[in-house]
N, C-alpha and C. Protein backbone atom coordinates (compact mmCIF):
# COMPACT_ATOMS: atom_id res chain seq x y z
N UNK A 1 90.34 96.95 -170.70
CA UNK A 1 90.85 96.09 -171.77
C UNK A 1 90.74 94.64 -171.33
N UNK A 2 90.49 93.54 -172.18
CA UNK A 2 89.84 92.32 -171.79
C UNK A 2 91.82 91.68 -172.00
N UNK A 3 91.97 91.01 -171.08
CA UNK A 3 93.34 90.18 -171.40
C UNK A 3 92.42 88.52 -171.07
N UNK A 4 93.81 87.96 -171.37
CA UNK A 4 93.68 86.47 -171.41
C UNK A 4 94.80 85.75 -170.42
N UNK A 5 94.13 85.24 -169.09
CA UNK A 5 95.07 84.33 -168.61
C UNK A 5 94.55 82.63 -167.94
N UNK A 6 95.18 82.45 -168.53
CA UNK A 6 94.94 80.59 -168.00
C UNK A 6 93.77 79.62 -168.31
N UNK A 7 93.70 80.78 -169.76
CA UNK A 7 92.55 80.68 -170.66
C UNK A 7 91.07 81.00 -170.66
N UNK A 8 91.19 82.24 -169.34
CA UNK A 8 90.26 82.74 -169.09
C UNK A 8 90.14 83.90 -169.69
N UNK A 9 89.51 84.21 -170.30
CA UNK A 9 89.42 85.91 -170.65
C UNK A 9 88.93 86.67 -169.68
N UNK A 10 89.81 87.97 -169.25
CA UNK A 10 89.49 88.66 -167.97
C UNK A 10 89.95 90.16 -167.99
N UNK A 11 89.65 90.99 -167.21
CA UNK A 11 89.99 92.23 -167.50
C UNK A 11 91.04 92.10 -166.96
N UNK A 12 92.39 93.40 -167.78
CA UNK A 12 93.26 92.53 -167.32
C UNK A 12 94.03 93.29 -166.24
N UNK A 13 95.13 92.59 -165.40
CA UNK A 13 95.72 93.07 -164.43
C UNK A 13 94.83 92.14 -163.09
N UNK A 14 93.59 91.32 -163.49
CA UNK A 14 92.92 90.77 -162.90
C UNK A 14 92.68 89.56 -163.24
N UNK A 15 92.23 88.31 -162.22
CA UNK A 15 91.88 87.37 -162.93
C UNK A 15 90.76 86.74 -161.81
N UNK A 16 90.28 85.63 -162.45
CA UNK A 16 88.76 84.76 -161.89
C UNK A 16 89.83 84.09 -161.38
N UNK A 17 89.59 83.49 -160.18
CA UNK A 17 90.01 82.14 -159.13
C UNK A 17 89.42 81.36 -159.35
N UNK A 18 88.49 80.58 -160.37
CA UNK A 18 87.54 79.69 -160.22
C UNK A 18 87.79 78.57 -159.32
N UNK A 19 86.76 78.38 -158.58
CA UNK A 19 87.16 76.83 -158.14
C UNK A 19 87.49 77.22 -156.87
N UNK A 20 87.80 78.42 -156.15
CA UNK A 20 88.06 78.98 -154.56
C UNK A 20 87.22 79.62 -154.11
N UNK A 21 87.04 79.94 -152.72
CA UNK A 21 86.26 80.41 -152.25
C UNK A 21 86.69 81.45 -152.28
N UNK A 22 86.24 82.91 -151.81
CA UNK A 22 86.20 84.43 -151.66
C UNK A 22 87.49 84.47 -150.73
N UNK A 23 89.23 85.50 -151.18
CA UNK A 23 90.03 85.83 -150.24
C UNK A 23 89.08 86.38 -148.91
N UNK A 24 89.65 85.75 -147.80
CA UNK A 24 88.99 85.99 -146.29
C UNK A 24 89.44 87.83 -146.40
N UNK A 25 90.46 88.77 -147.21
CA UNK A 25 90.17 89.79 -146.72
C UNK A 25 88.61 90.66 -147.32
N UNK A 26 88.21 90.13 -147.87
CA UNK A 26 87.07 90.51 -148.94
C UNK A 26 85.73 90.74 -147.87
N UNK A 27 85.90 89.92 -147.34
CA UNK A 27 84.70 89.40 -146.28
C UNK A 27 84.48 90.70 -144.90
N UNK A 28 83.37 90.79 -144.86
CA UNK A 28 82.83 91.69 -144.02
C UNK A 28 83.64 93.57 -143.76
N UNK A 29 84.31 93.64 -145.20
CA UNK A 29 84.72 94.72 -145.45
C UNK A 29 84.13 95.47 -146.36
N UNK A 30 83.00 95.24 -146.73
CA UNK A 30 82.06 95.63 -147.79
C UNK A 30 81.65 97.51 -148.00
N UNK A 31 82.00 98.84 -147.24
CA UNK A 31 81.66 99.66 -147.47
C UNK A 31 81.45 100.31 -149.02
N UNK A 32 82.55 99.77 -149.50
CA UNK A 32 82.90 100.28 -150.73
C UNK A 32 83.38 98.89 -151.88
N UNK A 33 83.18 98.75 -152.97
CA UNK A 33 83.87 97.61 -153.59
C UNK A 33 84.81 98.39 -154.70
N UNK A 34 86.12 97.47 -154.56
CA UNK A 34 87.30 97.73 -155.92
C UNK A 34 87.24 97.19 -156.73
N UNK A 35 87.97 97.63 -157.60
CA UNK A 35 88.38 96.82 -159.25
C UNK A 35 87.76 95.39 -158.98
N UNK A 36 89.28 94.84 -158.31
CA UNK A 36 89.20 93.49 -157.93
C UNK A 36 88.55 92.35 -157.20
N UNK A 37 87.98 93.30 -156.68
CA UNK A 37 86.57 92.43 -155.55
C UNK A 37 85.18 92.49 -156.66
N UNK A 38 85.54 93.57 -157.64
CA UNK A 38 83.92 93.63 -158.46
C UNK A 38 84.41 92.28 -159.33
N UNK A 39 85.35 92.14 -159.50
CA UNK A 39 85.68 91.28 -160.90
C UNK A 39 85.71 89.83 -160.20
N UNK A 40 86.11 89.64 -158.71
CA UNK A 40 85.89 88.47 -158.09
C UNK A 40 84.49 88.34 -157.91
N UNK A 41 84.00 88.95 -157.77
CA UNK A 41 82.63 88.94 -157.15
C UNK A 41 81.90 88.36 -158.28
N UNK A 42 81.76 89.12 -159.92
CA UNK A 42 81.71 88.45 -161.25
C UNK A 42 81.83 87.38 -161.58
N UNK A 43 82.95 86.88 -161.25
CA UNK A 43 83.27 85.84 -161.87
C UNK A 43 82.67 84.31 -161.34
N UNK A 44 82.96 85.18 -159.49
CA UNK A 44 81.76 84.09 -159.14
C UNK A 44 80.27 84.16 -159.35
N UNK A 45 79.48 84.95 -159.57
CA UNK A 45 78.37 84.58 -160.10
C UNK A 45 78.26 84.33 -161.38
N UNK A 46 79.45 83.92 -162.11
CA UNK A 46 79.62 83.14 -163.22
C UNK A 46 79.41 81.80 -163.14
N UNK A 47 80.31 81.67 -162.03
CA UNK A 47 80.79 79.77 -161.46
C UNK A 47 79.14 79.51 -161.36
N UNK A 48 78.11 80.32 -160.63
CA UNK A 48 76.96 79.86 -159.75
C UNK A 48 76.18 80.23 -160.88
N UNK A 49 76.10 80.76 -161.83
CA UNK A 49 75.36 80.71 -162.89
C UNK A 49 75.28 79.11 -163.35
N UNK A 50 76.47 78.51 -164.18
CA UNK A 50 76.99 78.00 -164.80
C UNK A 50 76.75 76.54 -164.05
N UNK A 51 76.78 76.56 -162.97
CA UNK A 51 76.26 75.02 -161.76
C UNK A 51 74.98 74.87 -161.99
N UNK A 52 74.16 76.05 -162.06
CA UNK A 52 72.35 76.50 -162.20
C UNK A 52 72.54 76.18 -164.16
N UNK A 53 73.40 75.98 -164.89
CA UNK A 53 73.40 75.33 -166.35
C UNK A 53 73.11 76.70 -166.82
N UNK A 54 73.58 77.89 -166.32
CA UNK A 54 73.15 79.29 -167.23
C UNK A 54 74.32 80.28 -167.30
N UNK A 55 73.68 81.02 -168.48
CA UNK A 55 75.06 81.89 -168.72
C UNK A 55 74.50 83.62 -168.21
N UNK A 56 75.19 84.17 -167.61
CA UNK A 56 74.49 85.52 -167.20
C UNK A 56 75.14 86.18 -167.99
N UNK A 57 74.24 87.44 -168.70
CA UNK A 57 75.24 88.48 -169.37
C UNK A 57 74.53 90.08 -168.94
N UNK A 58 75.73 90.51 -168.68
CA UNK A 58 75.28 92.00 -168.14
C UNK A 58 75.64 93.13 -168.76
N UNK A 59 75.02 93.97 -168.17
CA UNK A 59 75.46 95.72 -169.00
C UNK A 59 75.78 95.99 -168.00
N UNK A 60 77.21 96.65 -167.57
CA UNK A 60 77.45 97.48 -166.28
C UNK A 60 77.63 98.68 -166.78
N UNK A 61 76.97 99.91 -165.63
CA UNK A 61 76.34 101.10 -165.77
C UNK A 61 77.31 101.73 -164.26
N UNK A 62 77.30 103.21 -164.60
CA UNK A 62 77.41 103.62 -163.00
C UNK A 62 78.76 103.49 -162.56
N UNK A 63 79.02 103.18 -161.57
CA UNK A 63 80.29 103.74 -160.40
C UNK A 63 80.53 102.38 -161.24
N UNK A 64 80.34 101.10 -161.29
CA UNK A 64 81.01 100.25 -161.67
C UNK A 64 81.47 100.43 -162.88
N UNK A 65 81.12 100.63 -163.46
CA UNK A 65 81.78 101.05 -165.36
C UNK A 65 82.93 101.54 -165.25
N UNK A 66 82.54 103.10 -164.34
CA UNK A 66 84.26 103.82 -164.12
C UNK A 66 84.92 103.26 -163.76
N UNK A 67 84.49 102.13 -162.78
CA UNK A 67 85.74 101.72 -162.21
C UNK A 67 86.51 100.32 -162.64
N UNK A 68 85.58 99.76 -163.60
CA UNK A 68 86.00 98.51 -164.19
C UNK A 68 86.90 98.96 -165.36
N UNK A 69 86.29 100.16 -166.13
CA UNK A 69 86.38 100.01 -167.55
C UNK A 69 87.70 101.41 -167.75
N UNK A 70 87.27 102.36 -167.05
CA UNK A 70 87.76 103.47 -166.98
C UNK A 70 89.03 104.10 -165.66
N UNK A 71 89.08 103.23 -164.63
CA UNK A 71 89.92 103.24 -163.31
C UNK A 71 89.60 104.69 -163.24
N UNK A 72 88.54 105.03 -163.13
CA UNK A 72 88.19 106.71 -162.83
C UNK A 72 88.27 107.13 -161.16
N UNK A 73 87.98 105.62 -160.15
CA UNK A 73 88.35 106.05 -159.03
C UNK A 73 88.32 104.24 -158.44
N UNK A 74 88.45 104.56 -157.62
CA UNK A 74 89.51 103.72 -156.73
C UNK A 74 88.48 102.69 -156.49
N UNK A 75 86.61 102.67 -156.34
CA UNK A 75 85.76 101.43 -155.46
C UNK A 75 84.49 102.49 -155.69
N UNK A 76 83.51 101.48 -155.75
CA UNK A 76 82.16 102.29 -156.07
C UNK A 76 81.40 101.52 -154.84
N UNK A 77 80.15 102.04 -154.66
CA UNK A 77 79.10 101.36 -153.64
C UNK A 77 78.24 99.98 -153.76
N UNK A 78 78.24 100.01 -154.87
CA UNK A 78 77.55 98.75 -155.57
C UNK A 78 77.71 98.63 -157.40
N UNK A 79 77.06 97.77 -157.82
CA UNK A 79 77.57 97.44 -159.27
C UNK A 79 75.81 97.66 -160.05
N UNK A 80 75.73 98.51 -160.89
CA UNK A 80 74.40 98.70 -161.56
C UNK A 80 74.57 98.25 -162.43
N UNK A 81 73.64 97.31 -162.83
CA UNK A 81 73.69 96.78 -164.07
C UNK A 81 72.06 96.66 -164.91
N UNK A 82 72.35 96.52 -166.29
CA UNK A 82 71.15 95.97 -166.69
C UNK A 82 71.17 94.19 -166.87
N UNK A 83 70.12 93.18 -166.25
CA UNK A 83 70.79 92.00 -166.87
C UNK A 83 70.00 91.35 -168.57
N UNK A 84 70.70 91.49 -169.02
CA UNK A 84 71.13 90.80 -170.69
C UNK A 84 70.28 89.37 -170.74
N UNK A 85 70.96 88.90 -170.19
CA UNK A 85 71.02 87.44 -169.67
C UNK A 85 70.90 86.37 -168.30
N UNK A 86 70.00 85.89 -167.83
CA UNK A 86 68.70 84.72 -168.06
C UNK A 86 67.70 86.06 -168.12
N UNK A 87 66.53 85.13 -169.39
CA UNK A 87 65.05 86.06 -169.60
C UNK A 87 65.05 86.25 -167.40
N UNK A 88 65.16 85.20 -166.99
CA UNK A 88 64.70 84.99 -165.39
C UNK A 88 65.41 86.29 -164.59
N UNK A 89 65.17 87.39 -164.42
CA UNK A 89 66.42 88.34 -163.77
C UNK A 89 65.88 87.74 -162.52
N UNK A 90 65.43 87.15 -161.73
CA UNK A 90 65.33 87.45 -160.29
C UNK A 90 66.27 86.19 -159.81
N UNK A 91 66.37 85.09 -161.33
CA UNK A 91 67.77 84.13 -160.91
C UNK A 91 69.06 84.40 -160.48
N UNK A 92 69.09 85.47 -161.38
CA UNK A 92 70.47 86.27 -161.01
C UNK A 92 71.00 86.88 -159.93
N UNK A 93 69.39 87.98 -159.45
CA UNK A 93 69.57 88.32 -157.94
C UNK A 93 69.81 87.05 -156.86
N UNK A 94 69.03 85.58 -157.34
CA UNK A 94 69.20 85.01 -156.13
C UNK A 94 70.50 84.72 -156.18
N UNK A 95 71.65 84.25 -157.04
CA UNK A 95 73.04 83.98 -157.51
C UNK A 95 73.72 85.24 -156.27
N UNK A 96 73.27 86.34 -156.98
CA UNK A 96 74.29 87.50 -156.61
C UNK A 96 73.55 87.77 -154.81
N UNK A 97 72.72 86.92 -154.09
CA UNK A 97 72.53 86.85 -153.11
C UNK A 97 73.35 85.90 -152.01
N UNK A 98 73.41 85.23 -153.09
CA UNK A 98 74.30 83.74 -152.24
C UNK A 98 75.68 84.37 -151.88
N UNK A 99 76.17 85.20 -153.02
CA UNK A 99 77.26 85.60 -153.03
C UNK A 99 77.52 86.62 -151.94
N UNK A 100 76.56 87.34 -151.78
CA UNK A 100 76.73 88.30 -150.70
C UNK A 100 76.86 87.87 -149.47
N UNK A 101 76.08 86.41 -149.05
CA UNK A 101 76.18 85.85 -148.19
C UNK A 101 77.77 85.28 -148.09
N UNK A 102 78.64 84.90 -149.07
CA UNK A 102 79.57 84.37 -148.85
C UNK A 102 80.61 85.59 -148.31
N UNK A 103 80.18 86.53 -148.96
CA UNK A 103 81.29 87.55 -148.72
C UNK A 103 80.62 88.21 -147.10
N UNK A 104 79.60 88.40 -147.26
CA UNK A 104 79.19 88.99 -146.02
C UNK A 104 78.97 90.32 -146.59
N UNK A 105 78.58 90.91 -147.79
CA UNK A 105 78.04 91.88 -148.52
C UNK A 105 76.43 92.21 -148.07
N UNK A 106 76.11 93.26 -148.81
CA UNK A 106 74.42 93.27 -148.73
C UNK A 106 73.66 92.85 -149.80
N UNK A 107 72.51 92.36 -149.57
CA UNK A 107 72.19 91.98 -151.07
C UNK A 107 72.30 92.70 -152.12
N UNK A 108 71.85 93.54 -151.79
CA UNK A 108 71.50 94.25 -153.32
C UNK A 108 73.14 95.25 -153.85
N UNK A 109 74.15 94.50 -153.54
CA UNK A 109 75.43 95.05 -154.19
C UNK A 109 75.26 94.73 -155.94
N UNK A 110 74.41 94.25 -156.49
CA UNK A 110 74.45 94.25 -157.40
C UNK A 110 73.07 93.93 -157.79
N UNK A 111 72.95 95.41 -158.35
CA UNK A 111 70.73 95.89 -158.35
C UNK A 111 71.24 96.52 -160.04
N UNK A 112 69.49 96.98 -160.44
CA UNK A 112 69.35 97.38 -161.05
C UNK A 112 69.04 99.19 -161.38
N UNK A 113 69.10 99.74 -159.87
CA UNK A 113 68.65 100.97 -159.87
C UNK A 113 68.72 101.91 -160.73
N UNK A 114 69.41 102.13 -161.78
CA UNK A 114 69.99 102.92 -162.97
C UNK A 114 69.54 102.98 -164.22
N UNK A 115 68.69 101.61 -164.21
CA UNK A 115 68.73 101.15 -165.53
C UNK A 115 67.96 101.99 -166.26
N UNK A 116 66.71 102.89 -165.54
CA UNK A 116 66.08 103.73 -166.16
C UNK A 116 66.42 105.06 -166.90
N UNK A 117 68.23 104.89 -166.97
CA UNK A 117 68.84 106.37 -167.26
C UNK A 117 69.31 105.60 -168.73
N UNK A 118 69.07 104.40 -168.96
CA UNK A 118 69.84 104.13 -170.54
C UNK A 118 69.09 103.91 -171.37
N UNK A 119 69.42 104.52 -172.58
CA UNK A 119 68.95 104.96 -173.40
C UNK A 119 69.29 103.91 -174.85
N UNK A 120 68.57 102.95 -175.29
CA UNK A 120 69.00 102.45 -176.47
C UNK A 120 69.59 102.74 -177.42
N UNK A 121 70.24 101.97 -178.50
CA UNK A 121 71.02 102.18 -179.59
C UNK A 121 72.31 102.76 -179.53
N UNK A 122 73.05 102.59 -178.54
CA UNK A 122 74.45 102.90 -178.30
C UNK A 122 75.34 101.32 -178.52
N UNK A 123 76.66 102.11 -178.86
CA UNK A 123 77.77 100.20 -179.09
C UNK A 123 77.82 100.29 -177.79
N UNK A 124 78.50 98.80 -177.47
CA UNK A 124 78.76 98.32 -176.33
C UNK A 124 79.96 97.47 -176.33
N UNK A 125 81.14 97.57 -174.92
CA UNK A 125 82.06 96.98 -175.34
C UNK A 125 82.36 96.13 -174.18
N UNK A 126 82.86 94.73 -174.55
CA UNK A 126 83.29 93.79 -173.31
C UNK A 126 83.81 94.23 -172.57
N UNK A 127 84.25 93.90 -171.28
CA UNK A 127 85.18 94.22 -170.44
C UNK A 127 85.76 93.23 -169.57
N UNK A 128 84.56 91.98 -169.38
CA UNK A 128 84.88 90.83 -168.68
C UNK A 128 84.00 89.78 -169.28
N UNK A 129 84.67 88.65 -169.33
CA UNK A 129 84.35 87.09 -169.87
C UNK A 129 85.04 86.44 -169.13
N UNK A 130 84.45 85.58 -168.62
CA UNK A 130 84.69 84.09 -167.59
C UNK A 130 83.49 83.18 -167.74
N UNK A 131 83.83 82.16 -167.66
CA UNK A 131 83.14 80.99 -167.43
C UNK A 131 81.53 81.16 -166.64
N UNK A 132 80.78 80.81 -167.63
CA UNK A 132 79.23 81.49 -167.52
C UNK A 132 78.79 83.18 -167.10
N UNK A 133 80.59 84.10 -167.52
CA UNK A 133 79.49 85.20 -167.56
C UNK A 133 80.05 86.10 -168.43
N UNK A 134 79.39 87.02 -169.14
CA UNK A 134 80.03 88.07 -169.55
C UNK A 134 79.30 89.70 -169.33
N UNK A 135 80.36 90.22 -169.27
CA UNK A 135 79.90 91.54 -169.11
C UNK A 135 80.50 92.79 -169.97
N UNK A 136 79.42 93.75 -170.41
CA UNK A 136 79.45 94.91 -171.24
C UNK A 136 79.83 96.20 -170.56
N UNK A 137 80.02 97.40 -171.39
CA UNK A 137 79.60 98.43 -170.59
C UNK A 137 79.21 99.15 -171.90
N UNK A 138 78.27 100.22 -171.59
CA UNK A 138 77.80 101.25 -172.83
C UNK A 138 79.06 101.78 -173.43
N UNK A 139 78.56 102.31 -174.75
CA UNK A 139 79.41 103.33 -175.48
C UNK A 139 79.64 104.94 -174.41
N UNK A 140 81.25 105.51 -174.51
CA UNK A 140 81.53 106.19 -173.51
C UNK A 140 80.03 107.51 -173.63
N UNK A 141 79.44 108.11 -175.20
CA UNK A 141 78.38 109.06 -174.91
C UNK A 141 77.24 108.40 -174.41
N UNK A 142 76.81 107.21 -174.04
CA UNK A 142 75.78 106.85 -173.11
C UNK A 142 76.49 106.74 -171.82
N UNK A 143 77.06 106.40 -171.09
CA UNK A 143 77.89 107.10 -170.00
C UNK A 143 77.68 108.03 -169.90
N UNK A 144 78.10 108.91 -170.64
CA UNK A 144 78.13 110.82 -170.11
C UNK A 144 76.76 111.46 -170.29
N UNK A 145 75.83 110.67 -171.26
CA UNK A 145 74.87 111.21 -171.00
C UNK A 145 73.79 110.86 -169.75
N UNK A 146 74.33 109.77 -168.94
CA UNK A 146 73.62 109.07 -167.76
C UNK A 146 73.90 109.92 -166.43
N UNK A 147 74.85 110.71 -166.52
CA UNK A 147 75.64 111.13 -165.73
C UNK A 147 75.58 112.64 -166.22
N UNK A 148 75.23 113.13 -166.65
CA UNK A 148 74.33 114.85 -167.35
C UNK A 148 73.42 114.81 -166.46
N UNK A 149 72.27 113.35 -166.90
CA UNK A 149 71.02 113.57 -166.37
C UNK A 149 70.94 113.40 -165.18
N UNK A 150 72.06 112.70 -164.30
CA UNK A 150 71.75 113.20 -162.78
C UNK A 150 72.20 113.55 -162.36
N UNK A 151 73.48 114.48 -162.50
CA UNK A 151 74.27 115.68 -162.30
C UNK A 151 74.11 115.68 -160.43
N UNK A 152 74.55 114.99 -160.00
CA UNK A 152 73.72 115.22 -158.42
C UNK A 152 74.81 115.77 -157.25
N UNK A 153 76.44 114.90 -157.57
CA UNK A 153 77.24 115.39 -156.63
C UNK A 153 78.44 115.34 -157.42
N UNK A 154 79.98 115.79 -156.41
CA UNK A 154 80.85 115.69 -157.21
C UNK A 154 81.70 114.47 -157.94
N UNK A 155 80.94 113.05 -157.55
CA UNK A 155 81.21 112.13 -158.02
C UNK A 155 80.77 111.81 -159.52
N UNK A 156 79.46 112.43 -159.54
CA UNK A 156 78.99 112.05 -160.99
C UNK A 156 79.95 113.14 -161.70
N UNK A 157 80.04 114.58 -161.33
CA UNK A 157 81.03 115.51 -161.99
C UNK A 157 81.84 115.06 -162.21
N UNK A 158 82.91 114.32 -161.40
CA UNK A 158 84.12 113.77 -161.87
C UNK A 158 84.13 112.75 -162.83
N UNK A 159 83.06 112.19 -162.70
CA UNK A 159 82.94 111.02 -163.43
C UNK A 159 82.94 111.35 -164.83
N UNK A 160 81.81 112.52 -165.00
CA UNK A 160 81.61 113.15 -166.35
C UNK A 160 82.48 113.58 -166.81
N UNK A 161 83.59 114.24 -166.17
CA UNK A 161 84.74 115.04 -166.65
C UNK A 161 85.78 113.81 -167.12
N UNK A 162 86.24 112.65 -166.52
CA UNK A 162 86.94 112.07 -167.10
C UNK A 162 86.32 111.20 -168.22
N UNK A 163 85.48 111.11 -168.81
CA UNK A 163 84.50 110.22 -169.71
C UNK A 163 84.75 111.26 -170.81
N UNK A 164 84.39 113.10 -170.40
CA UNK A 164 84.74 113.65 -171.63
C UNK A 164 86.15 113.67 -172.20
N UNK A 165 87.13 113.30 -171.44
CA UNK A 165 88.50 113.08 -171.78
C UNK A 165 88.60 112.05 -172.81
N UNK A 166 87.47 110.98 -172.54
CA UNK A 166 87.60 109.93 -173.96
C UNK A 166 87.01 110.24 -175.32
N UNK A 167 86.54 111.25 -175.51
CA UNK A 167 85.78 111.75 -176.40
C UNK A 167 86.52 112.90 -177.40
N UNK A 168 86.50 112.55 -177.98
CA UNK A 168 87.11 113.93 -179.41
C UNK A 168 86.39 114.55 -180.30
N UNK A 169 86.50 115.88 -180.22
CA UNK A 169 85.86 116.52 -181.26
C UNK A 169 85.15 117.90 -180.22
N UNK A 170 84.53 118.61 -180.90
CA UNK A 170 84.29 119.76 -180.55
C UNK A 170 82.90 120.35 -179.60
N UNK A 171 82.70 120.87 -178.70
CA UNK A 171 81.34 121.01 -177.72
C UNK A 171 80.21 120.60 -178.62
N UNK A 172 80.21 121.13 -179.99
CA UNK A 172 78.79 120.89 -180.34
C UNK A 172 78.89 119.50 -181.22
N UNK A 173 80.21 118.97 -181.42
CA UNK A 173 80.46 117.86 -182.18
C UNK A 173 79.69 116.82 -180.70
N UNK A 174 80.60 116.87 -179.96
CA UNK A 174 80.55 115.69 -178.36
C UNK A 174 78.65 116.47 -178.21
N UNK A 175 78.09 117.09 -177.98
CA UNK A 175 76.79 116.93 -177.46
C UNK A 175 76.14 116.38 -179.00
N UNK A 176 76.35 117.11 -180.17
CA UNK A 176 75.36 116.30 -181.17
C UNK A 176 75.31 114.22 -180.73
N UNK A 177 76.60 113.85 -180.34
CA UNK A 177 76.74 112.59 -180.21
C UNK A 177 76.02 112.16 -178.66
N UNK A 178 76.24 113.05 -178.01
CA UNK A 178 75.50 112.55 -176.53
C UNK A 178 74.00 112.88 -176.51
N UNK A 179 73.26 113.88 -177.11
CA UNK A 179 72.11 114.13 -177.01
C UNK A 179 70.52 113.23 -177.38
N UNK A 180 71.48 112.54 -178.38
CA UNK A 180 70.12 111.30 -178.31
C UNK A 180 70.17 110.49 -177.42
N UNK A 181 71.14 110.29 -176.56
CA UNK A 181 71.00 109.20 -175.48
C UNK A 181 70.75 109.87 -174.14
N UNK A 182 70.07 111.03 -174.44
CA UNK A 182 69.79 111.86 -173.27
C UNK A 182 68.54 110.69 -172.38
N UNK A 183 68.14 110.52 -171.34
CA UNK A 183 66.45 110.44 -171.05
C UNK A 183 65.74 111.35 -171.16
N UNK A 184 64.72 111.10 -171.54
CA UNK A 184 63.81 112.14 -171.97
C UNK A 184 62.83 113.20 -170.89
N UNK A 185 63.11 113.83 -170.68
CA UNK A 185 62.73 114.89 -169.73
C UNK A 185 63.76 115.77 -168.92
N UNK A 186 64.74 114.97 -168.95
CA UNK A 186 66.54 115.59 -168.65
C UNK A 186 67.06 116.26 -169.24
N UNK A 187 66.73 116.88 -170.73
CA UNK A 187 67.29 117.23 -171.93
C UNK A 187 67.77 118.56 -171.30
N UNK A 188 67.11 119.42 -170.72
CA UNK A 188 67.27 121.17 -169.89
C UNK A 188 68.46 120.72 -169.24
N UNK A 189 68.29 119.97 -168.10
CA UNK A 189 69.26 119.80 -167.29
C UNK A 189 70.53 119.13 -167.44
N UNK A 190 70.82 118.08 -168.53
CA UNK A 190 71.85 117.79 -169.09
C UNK A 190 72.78 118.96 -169.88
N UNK A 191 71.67 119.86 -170.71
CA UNK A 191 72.36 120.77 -171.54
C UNK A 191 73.13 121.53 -170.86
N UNK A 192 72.39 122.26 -169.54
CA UNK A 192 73.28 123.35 -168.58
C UNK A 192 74.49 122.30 -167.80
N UNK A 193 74.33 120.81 -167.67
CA UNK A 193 75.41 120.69 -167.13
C UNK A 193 76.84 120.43 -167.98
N UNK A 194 76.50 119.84 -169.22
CA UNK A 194 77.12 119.60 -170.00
C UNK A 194 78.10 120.88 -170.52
N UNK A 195 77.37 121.86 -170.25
CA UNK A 195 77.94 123.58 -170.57
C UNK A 195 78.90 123.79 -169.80
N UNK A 196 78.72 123.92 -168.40
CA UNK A 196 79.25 123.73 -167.43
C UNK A 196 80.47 122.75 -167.02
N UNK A 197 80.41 121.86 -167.56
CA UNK A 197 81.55 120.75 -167.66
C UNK A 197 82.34 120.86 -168.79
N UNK A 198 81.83 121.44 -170.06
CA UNK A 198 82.82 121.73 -170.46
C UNK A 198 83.73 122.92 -170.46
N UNK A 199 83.32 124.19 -169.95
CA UNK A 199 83.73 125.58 -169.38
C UNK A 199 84.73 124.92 -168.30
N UNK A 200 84.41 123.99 -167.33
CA UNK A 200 85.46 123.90 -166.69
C UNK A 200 86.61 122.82 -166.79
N UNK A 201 86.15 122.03 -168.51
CA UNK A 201 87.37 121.14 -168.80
C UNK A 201 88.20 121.80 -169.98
N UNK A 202 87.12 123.03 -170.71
CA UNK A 202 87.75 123.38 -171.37
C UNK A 202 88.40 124.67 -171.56
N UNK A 203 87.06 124.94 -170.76
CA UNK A 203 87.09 126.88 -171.11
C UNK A 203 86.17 127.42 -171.59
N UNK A 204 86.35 128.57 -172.53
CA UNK A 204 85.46 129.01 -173.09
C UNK A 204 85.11 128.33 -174.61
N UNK A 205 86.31 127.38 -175.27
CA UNK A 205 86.74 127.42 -176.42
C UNK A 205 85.56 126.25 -176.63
């Protein structure tokens, strides 16, 4: 949920520091990133957008979504995104490079690796706005269908299982809605997992 403080719009329970450097505990603790380090981390490549006279806008995908949008778990490995905004994506990487340097991160904490699992024509809903940046995340059945198609460990399982918790309506209601945002060649393997996930969120019913 997007709140508003100090006239920043921010996800809330969180806010942008603009104008400070990175809390020193942030720094060279990088295994995993939280809520609050993704949303610091954001906001400053807002500030460094916005010095560069540009506005970045993103789609966040992946461990970051759950964990921005959904608190599905506690810190993801990096932040997947698609970028929206500058036509220039490799401006952005250099932004979200500087940043890594400040924190003492790795570069590529914030790549694109995923992007090949989304599937157009889904809504999309804010989650964060600050000063030169904003950021999206897909509609929750492009989520679950990103996470069908790579079914790989029990993280994406969990992930899938609490995503179908946001969803209403009936096995063949929830797949008629997830199945066009399948990728295309995944369609087998989404179906059996999707079966499977719901047998064990729902049952048989």
């Amino acid at each position: 949920m997007v709140g508003s403080m100090n006239g920043e719009r921010t996800l809330s329970g969180a806010m942008c520091d603009n104008g400070r450097r990175a809390p020193r505990e942030l720094k060279n603790r990088m295994s995993t990133i939280s809520k609050d380090e993704a949303i610091l981390a954001l906001c400053r490549l807002g500030e460094v957008a916005r010095l560069a006279g540009a506005n970045v806008e993103l789609l966040l995908l992946g461990g970051g979504a759950m964990v921005l949008s959904f608190n599905a778990r506690q810190s993801t490995k990096d932040l997947d995104v698609v970028i929206l905004a500058p036509d220039d994506r490799a401006r952005v990487y250099e932004w979200a490079k500087q940043i890594a340097f400040e924190l003492s991160w790795p570069d590529d904490w914030l790549n694109d690796a995923v992007k090949g699992f989304v599937v157009s024509g889904s809504d999309c809903k804010e989650v964060l706005s600050s000063p030169g940046i904003r950021v999206w995340v897909p509609a929750v059945e492009q989520l679950l269908a990103m996470k069908l198609c790579a079914w790989r460990d029990d993280v994406d399982i969990g992930d899938a299982r609490r995503l179908l918790r946001e969803l209403t309506g009936s096995n063949e209601d929830i797949w008629r809605r997830v199945e066009p945002l399948l990728l295309p060649g995944r369609e087998l393997k989404a179906r059996y997992a999707f079966a499977d996930l719901w047998e064990s969120t729902h049952g048989d019913t």
